[in-house]
PDBML (XML) file of the C-alpha atoms, coordinates in Angstrom:
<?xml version="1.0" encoding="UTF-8" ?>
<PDBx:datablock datablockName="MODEL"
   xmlns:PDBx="http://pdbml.pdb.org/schema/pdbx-v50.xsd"
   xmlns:xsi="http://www.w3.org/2001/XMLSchema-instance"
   xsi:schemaLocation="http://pdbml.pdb.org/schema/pdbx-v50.xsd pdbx-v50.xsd">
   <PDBx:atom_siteCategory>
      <PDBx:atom_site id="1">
         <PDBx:B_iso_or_equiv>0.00</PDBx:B_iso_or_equiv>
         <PDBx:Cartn_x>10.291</PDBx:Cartn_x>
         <PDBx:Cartn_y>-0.800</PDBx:Cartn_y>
         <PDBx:Cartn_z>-0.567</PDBx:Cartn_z>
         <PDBx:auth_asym_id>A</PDBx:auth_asym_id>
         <PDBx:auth_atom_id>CA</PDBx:auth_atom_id>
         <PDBx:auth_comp_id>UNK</PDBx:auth_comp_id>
         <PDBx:auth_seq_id>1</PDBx:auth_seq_id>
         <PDBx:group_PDB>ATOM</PDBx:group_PDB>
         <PDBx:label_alt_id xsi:nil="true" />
         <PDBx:label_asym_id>A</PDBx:label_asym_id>
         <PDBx:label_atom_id>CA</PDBx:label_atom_id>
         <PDBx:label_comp_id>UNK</PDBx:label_comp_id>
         <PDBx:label_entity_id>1</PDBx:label_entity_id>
         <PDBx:label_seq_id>1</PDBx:label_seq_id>
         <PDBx:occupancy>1.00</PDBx:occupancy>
         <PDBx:pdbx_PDB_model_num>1</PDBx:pdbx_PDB_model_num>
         <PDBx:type_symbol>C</PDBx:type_symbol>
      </PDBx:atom_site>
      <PDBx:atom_site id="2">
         <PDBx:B_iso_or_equiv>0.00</PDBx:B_iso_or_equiv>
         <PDBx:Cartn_x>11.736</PDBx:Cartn_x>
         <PDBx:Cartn_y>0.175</PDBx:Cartn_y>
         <PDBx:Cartn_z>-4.067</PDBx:Cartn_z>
         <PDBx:auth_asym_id>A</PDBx:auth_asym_id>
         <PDBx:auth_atom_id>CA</PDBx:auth_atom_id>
         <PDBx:auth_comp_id>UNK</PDBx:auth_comp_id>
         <PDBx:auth_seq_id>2</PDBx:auth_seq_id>
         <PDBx:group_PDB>ATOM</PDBx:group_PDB>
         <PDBx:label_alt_id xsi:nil="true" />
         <PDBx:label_asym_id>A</PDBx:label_asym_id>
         <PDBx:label_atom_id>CA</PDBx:label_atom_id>
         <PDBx:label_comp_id>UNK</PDBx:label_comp_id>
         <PDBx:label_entity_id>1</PDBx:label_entity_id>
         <PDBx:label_seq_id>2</PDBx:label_seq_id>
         <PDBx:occupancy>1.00</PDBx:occupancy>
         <PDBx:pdbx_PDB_model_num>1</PDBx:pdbx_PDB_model_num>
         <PDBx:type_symbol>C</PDBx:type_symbol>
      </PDBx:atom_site>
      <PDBx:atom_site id="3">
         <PDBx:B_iso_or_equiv>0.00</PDBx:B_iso_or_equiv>
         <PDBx:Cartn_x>8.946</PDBx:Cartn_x>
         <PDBx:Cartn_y>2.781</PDBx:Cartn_y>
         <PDBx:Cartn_z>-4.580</PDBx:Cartn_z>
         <PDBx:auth_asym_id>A</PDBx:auth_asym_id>
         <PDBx:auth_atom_id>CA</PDBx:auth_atom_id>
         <PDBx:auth_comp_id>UNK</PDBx:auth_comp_id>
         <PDBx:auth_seq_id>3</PDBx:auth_seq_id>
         <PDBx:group_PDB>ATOM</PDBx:group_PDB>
         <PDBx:label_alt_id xsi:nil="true" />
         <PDBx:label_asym_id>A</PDBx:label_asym_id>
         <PDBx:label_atom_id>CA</PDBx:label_atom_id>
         <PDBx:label_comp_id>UNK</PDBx:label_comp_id>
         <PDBx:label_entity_id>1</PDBx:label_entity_id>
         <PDBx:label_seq_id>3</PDBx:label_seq_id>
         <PDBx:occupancy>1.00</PDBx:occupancy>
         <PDBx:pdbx_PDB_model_num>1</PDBx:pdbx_PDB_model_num>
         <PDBx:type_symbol>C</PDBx:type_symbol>
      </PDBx:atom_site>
      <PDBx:atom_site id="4">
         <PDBx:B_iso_or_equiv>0.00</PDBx:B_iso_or_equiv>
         <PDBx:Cartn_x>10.594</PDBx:Cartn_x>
         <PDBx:Cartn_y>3.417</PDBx:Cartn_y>
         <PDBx:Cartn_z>-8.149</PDBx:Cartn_z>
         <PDBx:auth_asym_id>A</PDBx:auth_asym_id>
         <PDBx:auth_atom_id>CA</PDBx:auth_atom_id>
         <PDBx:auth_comp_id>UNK</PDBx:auth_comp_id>
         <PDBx:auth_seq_id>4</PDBx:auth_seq_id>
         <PDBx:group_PDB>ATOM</PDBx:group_PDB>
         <PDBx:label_alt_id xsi:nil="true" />
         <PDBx:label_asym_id>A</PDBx:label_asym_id>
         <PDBx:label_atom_id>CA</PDBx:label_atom_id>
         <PDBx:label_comp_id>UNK</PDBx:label_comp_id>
         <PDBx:label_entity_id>1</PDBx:label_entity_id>
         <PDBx:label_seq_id>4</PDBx:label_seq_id>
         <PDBx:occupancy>1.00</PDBx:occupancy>
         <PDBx:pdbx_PDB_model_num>1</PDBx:pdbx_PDB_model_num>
         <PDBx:type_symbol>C</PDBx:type_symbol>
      </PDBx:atom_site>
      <PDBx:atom_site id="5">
         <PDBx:B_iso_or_equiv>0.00</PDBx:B_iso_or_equiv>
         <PDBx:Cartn_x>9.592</PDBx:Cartn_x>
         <PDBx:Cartn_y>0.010</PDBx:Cartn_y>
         <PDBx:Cartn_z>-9.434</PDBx:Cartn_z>
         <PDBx:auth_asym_id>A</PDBx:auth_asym_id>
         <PDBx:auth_atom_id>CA</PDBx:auth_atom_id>
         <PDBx:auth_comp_id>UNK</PDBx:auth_comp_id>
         <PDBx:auth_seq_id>5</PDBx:auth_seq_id>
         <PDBx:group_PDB>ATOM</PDBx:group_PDB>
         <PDBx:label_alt_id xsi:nil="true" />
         <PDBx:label_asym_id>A</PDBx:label_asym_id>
         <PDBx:label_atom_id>CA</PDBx:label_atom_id>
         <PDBx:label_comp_id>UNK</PDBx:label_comp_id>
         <PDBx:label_entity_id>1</PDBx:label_entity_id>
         <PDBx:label_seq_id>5</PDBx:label_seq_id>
         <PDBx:occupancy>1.00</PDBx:occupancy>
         <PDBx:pdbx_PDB_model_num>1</PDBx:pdbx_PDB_model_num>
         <PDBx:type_symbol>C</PDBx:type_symbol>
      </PDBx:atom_site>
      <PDBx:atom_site id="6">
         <PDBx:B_iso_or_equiv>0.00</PDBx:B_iso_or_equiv>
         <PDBx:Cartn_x>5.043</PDBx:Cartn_x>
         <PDBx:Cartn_y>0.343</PDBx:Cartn_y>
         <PDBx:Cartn_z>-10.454</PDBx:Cartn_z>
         <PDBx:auth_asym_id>A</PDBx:auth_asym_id>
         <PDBx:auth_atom_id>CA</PDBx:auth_atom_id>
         <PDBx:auth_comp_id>UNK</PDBx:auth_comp_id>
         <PDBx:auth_seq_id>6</PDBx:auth_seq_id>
         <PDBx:group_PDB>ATOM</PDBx:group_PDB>
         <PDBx:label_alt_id xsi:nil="true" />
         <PDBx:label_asym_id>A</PDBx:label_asym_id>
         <PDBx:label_atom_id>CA</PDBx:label_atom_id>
         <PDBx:label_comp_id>UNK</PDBx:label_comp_id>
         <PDBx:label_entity_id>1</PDBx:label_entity_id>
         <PDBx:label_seq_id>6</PDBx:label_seq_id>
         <PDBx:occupancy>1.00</PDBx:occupancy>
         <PDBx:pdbx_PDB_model_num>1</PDBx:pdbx_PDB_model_num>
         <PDBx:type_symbol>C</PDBx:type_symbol>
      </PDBx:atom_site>
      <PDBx:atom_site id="7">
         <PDBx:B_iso_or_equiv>0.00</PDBx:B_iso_or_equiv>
         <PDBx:Cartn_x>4.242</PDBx:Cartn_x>
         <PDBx:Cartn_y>-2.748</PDBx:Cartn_y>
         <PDBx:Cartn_z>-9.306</PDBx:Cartn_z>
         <PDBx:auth_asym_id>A</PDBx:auth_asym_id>
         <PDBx:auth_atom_id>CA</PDBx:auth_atom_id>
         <PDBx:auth_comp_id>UNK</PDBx:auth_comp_id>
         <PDBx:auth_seq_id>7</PDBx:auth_seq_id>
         <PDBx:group_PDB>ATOM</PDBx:group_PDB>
         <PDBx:label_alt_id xsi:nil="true" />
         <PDBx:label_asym_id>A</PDBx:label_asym_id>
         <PDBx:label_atom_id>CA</PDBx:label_atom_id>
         <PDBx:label_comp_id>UNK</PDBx:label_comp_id>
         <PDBx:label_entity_id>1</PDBx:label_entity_id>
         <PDBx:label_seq_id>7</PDBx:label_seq_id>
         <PDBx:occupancy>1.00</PDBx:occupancy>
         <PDBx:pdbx_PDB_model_num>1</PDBx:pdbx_PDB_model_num>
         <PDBx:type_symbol>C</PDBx:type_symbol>
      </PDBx:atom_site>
      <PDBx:atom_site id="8">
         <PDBx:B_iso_or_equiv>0.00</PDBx:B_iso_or_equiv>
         <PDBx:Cartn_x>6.378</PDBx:Cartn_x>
         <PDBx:Cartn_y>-2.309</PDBx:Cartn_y>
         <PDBx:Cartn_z>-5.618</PDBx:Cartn_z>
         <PDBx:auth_asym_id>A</PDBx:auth_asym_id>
         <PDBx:auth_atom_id>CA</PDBx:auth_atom_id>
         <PDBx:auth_comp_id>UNK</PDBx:auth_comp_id>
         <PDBx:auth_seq_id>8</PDBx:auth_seq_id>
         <PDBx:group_PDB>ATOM</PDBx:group_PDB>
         <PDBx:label_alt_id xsi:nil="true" />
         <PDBx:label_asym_id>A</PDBx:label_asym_id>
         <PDBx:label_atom_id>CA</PDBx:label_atom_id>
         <PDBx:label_comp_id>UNK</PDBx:label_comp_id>
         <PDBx:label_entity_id>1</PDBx:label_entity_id>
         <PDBx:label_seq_id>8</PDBx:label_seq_id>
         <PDBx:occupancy>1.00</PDBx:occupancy>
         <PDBx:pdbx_PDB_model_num>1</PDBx:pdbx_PDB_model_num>
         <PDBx:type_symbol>C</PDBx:type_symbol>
      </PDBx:atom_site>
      <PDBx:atom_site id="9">
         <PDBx:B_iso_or_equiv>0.00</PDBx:B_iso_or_equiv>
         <PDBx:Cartn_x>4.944</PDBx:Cartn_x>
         <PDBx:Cartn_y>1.050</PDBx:Cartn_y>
         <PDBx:Cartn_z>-5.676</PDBx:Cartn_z>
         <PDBx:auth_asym_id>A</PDBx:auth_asym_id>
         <PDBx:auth_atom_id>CA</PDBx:auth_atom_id>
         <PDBx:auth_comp_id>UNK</PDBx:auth_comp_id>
         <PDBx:auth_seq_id>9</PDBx:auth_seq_id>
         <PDBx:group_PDB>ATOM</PDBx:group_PDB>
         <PDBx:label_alt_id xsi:nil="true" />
         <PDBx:label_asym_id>A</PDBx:label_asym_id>
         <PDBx:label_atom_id>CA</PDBx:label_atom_id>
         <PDBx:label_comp_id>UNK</PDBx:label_comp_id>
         <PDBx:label_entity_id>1</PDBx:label_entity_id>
         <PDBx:label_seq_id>9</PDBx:label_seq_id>
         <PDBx:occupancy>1.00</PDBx:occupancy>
         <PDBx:pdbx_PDB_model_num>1</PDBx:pdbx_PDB_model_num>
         <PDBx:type_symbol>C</PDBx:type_symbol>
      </PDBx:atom_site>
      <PDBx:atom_site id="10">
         <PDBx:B_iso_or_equiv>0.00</PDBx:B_iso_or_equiv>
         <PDBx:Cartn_x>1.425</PDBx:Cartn_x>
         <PDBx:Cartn_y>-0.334</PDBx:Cartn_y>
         <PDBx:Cartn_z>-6.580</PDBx:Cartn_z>
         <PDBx:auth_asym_id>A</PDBx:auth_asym_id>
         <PDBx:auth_atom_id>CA</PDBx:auth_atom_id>
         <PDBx:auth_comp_id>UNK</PDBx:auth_comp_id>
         <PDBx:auth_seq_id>10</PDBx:auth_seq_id>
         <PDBx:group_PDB>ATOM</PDBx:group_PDB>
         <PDBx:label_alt_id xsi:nil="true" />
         <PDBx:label_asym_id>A</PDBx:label_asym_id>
         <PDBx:label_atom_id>CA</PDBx:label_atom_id>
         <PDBx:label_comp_id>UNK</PDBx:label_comp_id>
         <PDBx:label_entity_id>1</PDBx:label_entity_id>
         <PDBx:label_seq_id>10</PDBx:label_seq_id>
         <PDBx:occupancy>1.00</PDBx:occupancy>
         <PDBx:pdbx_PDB_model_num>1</PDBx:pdbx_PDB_model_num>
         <PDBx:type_symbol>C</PDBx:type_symbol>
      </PDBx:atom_site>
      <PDBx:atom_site id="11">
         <PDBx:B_iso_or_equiv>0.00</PDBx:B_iso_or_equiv>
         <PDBx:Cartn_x>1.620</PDBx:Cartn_x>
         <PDBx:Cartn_y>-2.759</PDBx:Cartn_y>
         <PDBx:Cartn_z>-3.752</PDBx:Cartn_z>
         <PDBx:auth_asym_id>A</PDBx:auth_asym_id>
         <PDBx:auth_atom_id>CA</PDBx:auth_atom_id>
         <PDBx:auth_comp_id>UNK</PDBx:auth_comp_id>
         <PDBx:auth_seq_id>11</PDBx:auth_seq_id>
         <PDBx:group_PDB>ATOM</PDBx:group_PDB>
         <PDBx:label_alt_id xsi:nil="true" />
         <PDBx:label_asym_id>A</PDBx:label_asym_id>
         <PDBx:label_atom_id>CA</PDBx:label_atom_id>
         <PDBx:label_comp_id>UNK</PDBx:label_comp_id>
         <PDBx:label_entity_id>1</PDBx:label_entity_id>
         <PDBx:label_seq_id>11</PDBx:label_seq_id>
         <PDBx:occupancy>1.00</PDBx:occupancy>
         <PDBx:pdbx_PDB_model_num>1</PDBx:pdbx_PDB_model_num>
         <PDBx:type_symbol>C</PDBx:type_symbol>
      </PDBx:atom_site>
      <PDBx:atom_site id="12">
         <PDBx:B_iso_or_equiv>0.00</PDBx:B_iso_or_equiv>
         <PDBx:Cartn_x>2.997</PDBx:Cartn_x>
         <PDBx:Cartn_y>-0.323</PDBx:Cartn_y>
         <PDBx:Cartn_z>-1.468</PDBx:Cartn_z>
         <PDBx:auth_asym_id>A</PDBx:auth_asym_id>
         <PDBx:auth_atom_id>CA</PDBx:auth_atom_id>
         <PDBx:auth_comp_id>UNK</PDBx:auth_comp_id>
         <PDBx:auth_seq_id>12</PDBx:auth_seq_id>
         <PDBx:group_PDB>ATOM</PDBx:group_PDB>
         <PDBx:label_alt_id xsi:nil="true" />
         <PDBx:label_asym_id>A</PDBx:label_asym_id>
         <PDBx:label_atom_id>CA</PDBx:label_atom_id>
         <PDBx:label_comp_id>UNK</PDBx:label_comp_id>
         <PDBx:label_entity_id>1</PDBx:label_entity_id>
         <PDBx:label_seq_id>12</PDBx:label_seq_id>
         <PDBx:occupancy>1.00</PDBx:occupancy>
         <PDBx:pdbx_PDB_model_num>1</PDBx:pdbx_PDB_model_num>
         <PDBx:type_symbol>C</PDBx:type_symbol>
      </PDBx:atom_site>
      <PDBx:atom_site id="13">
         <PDBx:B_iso_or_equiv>0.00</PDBx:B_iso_or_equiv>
         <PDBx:Cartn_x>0.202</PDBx:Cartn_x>
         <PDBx:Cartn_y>2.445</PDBx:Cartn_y>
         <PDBx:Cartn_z>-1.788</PDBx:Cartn_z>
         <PDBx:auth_asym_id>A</PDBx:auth_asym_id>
         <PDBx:auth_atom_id>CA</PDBx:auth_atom_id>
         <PDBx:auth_comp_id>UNK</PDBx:auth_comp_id>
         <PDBx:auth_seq_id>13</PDBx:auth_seq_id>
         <PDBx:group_PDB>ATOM</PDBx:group_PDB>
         <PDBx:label_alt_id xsi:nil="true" />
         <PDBx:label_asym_id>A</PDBx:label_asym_id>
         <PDBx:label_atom_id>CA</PDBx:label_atom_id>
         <PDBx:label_comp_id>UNK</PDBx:label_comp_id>
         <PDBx:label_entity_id>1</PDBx:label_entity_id>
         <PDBx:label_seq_id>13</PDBx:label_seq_id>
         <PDBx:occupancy>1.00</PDBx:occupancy>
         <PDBx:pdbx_PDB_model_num>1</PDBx:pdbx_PDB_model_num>
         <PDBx:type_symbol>C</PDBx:type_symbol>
      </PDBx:atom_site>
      <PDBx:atom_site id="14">
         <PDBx:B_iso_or_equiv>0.00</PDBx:B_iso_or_equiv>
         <PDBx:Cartn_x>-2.803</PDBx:Cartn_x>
         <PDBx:Cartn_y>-0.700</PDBx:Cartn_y>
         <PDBx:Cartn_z>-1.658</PDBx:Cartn_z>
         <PDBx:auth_asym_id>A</PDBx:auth_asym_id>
         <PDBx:auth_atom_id>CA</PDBx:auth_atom_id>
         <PDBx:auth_comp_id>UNK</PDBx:auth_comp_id>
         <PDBx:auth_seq_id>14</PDBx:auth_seq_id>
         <PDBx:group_PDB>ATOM</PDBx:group_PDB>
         <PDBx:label_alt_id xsi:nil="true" />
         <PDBx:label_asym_id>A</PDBx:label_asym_id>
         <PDBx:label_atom_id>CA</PDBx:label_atom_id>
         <PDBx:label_comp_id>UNK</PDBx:label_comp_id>
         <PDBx:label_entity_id>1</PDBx:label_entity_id>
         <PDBx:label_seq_id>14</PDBx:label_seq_id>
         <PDBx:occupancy>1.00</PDBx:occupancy>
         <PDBx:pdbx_PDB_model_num>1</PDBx:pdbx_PDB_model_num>
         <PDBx:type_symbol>C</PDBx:type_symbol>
      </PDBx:atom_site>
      <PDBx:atom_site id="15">
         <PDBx:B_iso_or_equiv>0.00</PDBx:B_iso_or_equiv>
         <PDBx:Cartn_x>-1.089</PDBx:Cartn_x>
         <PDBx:Cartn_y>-2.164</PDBx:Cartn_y>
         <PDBx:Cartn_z>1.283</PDBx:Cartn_z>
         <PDBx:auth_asym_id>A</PDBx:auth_asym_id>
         <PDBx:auth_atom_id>CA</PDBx:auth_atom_id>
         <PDBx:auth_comp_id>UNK</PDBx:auth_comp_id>
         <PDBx:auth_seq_id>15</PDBx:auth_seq_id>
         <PDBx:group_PDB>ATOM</PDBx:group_PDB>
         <PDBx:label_alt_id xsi:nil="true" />
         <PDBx:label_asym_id>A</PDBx:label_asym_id>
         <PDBx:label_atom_id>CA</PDBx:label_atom_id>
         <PDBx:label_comp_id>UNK</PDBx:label_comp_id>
         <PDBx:label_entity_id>1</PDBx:label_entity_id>
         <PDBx:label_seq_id>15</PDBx:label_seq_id>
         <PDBx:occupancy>1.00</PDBx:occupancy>
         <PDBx:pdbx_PDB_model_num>1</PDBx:pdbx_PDB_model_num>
         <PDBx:type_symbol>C</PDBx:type_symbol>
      </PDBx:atom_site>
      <PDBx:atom_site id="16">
         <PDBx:B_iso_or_equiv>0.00</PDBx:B_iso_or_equiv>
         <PDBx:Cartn_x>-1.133</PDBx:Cartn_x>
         <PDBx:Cartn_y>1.243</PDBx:Cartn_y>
         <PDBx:Cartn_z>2.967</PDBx:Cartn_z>
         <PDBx:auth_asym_id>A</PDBx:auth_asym_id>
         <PDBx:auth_atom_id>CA</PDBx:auth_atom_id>
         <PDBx:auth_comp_id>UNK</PDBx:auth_comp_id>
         <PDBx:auth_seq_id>16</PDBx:auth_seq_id>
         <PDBx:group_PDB>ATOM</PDBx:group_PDB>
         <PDBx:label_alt_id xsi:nil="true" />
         <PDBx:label_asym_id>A</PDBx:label_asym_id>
         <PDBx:label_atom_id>CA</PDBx:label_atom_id>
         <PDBx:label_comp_id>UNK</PDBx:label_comp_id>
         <PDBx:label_entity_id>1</PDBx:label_entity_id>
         <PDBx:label_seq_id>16</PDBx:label_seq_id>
         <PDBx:occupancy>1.00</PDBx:occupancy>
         <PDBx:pdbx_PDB_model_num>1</PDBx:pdbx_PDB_model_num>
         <PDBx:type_symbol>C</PDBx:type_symbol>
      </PDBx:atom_site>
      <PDBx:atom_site id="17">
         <PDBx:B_iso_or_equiv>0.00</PDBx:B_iso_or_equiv>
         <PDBx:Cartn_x>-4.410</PDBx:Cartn_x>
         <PDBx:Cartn_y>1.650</PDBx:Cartn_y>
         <PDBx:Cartn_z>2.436</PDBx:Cartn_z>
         <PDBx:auth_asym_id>A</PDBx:auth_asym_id>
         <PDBx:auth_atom_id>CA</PDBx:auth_atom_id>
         <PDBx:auth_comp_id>UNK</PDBx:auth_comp_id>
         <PDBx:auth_seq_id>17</PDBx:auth_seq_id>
         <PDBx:group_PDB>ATOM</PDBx:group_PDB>
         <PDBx:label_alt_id xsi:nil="true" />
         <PDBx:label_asym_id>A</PDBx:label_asym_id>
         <PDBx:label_atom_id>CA</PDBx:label_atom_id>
         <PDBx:label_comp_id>UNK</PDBx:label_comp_id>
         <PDBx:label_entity_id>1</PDBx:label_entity_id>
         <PDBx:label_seq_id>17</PDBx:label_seq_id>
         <PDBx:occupancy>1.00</PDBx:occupancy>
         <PDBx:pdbx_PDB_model_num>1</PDBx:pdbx_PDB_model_num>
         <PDBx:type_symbol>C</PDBx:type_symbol>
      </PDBx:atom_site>
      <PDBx:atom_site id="18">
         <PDBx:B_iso_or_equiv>0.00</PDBx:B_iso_or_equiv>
         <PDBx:Cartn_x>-5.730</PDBx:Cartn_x>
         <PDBx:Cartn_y>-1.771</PDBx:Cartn_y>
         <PDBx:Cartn_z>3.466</PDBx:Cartn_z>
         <PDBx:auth_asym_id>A</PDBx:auth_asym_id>
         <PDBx:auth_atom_id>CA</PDBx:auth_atom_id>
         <PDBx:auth_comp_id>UNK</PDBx:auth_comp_id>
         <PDBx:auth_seq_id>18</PDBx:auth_seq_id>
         <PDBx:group_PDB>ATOM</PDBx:group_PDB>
         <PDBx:label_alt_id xsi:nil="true" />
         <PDBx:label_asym_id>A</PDBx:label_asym_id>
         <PDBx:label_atom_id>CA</PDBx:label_atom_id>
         <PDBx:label_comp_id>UNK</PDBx:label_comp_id>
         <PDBx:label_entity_id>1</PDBx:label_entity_id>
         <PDBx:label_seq_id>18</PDBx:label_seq_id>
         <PDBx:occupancy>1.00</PDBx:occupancy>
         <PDBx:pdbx_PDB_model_num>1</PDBx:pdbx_PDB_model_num>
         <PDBx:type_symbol>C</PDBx:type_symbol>
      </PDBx:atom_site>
      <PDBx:atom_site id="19">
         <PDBx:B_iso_or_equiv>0.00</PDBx:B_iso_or_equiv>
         <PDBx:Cartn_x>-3.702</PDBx:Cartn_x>
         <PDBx:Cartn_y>-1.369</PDBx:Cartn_y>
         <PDBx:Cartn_z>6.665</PDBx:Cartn_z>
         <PDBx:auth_asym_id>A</PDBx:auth_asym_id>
         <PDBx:auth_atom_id>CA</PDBx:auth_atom_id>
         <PDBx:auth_comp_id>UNK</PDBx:auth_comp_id>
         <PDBx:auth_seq_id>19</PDBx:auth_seq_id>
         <PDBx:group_PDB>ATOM</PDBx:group_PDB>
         <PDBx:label_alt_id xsi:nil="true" />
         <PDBx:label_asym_id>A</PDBx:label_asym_id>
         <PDBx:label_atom_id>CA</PDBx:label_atom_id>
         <PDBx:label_comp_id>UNK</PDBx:label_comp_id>
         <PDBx:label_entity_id>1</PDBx:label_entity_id>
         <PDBx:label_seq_id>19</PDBx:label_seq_id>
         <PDBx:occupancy>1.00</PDBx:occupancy>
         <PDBx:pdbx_PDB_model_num>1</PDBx:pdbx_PDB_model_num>
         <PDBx:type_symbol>C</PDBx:type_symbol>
      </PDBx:atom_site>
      <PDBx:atom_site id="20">
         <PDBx:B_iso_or_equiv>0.00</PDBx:B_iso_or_equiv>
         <PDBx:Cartn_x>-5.658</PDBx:Cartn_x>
         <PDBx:Cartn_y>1.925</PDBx:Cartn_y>
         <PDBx:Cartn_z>7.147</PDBx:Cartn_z>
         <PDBx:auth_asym_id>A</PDBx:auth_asym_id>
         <PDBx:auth_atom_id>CA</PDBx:auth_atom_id>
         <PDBx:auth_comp_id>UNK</PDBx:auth_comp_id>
         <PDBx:auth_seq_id>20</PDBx:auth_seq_id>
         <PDBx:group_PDB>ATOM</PDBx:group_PDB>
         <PDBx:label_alt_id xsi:nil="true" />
         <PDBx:label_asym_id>A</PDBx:label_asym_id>
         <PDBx:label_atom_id>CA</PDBx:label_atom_id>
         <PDBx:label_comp_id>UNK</PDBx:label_comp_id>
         <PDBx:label_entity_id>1</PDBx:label_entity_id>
         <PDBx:label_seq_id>20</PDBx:label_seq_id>
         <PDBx:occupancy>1.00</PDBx:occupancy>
         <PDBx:pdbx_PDB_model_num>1</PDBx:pdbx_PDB_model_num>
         <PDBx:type_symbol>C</PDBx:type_symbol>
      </PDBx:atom_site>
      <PDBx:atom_site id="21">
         <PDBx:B_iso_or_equiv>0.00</PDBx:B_iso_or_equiv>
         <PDBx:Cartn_x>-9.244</PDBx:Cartn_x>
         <PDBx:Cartn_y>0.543</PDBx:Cartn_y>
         <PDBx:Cartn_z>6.639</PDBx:Cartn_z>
         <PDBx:auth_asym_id>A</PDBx:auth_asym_id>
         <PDBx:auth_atom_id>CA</PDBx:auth_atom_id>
         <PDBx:auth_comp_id>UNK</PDBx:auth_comp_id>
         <PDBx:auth_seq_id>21</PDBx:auth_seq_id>
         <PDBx:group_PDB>ATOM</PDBx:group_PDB>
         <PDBx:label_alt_id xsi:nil="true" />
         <PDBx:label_asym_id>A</PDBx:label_asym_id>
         <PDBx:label_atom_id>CA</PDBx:label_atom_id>
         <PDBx:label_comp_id>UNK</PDBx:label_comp_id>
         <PDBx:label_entity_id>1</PDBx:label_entity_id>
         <PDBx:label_seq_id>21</PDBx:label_seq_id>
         <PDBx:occupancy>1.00</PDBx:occupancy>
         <PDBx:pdbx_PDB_model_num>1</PDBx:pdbx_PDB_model_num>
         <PDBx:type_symbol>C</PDBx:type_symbol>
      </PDBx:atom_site>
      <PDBx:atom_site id="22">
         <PDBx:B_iso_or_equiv>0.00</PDBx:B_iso_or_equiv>
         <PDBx:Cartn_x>-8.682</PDBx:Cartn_x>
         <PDBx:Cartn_y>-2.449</PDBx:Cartn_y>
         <PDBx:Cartn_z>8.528</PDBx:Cartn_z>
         <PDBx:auth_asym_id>A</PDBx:auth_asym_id>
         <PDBx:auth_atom_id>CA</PDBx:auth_atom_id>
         <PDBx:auth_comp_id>UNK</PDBx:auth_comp_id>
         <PDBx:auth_seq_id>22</PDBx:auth_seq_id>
         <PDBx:group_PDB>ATOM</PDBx:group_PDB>
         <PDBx:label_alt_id xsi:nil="true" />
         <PDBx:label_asym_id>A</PDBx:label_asym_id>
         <PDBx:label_atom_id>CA</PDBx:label_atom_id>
         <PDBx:label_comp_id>UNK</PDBx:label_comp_id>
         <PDBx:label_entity_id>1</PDBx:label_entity_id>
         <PDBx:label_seq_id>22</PDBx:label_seq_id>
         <PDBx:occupancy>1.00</PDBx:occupancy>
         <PDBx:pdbx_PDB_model_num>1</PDBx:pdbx_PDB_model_num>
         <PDBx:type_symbol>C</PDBx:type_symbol>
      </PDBx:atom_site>
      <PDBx:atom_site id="23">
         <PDBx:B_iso_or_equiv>0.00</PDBx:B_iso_or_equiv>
         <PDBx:Cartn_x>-8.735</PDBx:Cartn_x>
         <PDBx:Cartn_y>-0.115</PDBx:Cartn_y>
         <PDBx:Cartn_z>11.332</PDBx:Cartn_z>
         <PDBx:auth_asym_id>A</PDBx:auth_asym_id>
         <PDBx:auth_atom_id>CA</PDBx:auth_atom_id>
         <PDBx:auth_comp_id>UNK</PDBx:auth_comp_id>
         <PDBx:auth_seq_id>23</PDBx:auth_seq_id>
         <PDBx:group_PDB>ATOM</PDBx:group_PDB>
         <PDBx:label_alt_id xsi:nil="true" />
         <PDBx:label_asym_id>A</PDBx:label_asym_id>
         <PDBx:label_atom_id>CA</PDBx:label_atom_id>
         <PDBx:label_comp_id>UNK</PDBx:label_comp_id>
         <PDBx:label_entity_id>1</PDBx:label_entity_id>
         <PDBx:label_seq_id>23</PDBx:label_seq_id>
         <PDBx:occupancy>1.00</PDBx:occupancy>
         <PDBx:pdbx_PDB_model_num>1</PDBx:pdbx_PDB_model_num>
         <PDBx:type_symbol>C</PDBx:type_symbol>
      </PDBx:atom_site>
      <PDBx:atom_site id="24">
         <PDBx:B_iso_or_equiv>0.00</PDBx:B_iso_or_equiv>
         <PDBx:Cartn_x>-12.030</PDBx:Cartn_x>
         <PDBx:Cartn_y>1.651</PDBx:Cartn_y>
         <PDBx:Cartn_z>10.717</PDBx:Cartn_z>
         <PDBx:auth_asym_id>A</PDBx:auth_asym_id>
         <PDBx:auth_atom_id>CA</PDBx:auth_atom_id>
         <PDBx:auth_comp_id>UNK</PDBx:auth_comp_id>
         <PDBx:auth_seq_id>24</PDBx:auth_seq_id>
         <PDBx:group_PDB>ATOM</PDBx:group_PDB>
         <PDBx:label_alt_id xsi:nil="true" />
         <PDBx:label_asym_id>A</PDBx:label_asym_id>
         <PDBx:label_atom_id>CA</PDBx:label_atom_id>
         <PDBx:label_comp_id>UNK</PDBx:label_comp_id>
         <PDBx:label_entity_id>1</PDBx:label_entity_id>
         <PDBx:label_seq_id>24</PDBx:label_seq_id>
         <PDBx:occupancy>1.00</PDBx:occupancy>
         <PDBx:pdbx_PDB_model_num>1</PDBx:pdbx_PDB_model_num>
         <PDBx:type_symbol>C</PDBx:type_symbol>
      </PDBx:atom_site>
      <PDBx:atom_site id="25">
         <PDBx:B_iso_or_equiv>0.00</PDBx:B_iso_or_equiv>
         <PDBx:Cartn_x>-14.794</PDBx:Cartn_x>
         <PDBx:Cartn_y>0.607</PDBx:Cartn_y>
         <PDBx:Cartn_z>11.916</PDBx:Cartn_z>
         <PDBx:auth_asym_id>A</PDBx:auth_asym_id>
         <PDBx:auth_atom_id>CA</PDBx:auth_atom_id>
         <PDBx:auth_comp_id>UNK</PDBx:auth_comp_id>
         <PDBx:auth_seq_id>25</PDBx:auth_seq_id>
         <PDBx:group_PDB>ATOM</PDBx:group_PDB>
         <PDBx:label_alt_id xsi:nil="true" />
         <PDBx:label_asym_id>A</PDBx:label_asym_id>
         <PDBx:label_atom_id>CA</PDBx:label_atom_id>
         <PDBx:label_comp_id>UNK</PDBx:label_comp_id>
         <PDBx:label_entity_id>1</PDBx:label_entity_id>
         <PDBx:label_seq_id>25</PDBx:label_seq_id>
         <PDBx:occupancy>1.00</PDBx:occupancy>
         <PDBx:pdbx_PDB_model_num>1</PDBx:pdbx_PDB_model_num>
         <PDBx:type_symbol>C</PDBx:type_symbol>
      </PDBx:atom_site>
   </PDBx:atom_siteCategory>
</PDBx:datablock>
């Protein structure tokens, strides 16, 4: 993804971390 773009960059870091707590418990 176009990290240089906020809002790509915005989604990209919140994505990230949603795929990370989905796998705690």
């Amino acid at each position: 993804g176009q990290w240089a773009q906020p809002t790509t960059l915005g989604f990209s870091t919140f994505m990230g971390g949603l795929i990370l707590a989905s796998l705690q418990e």
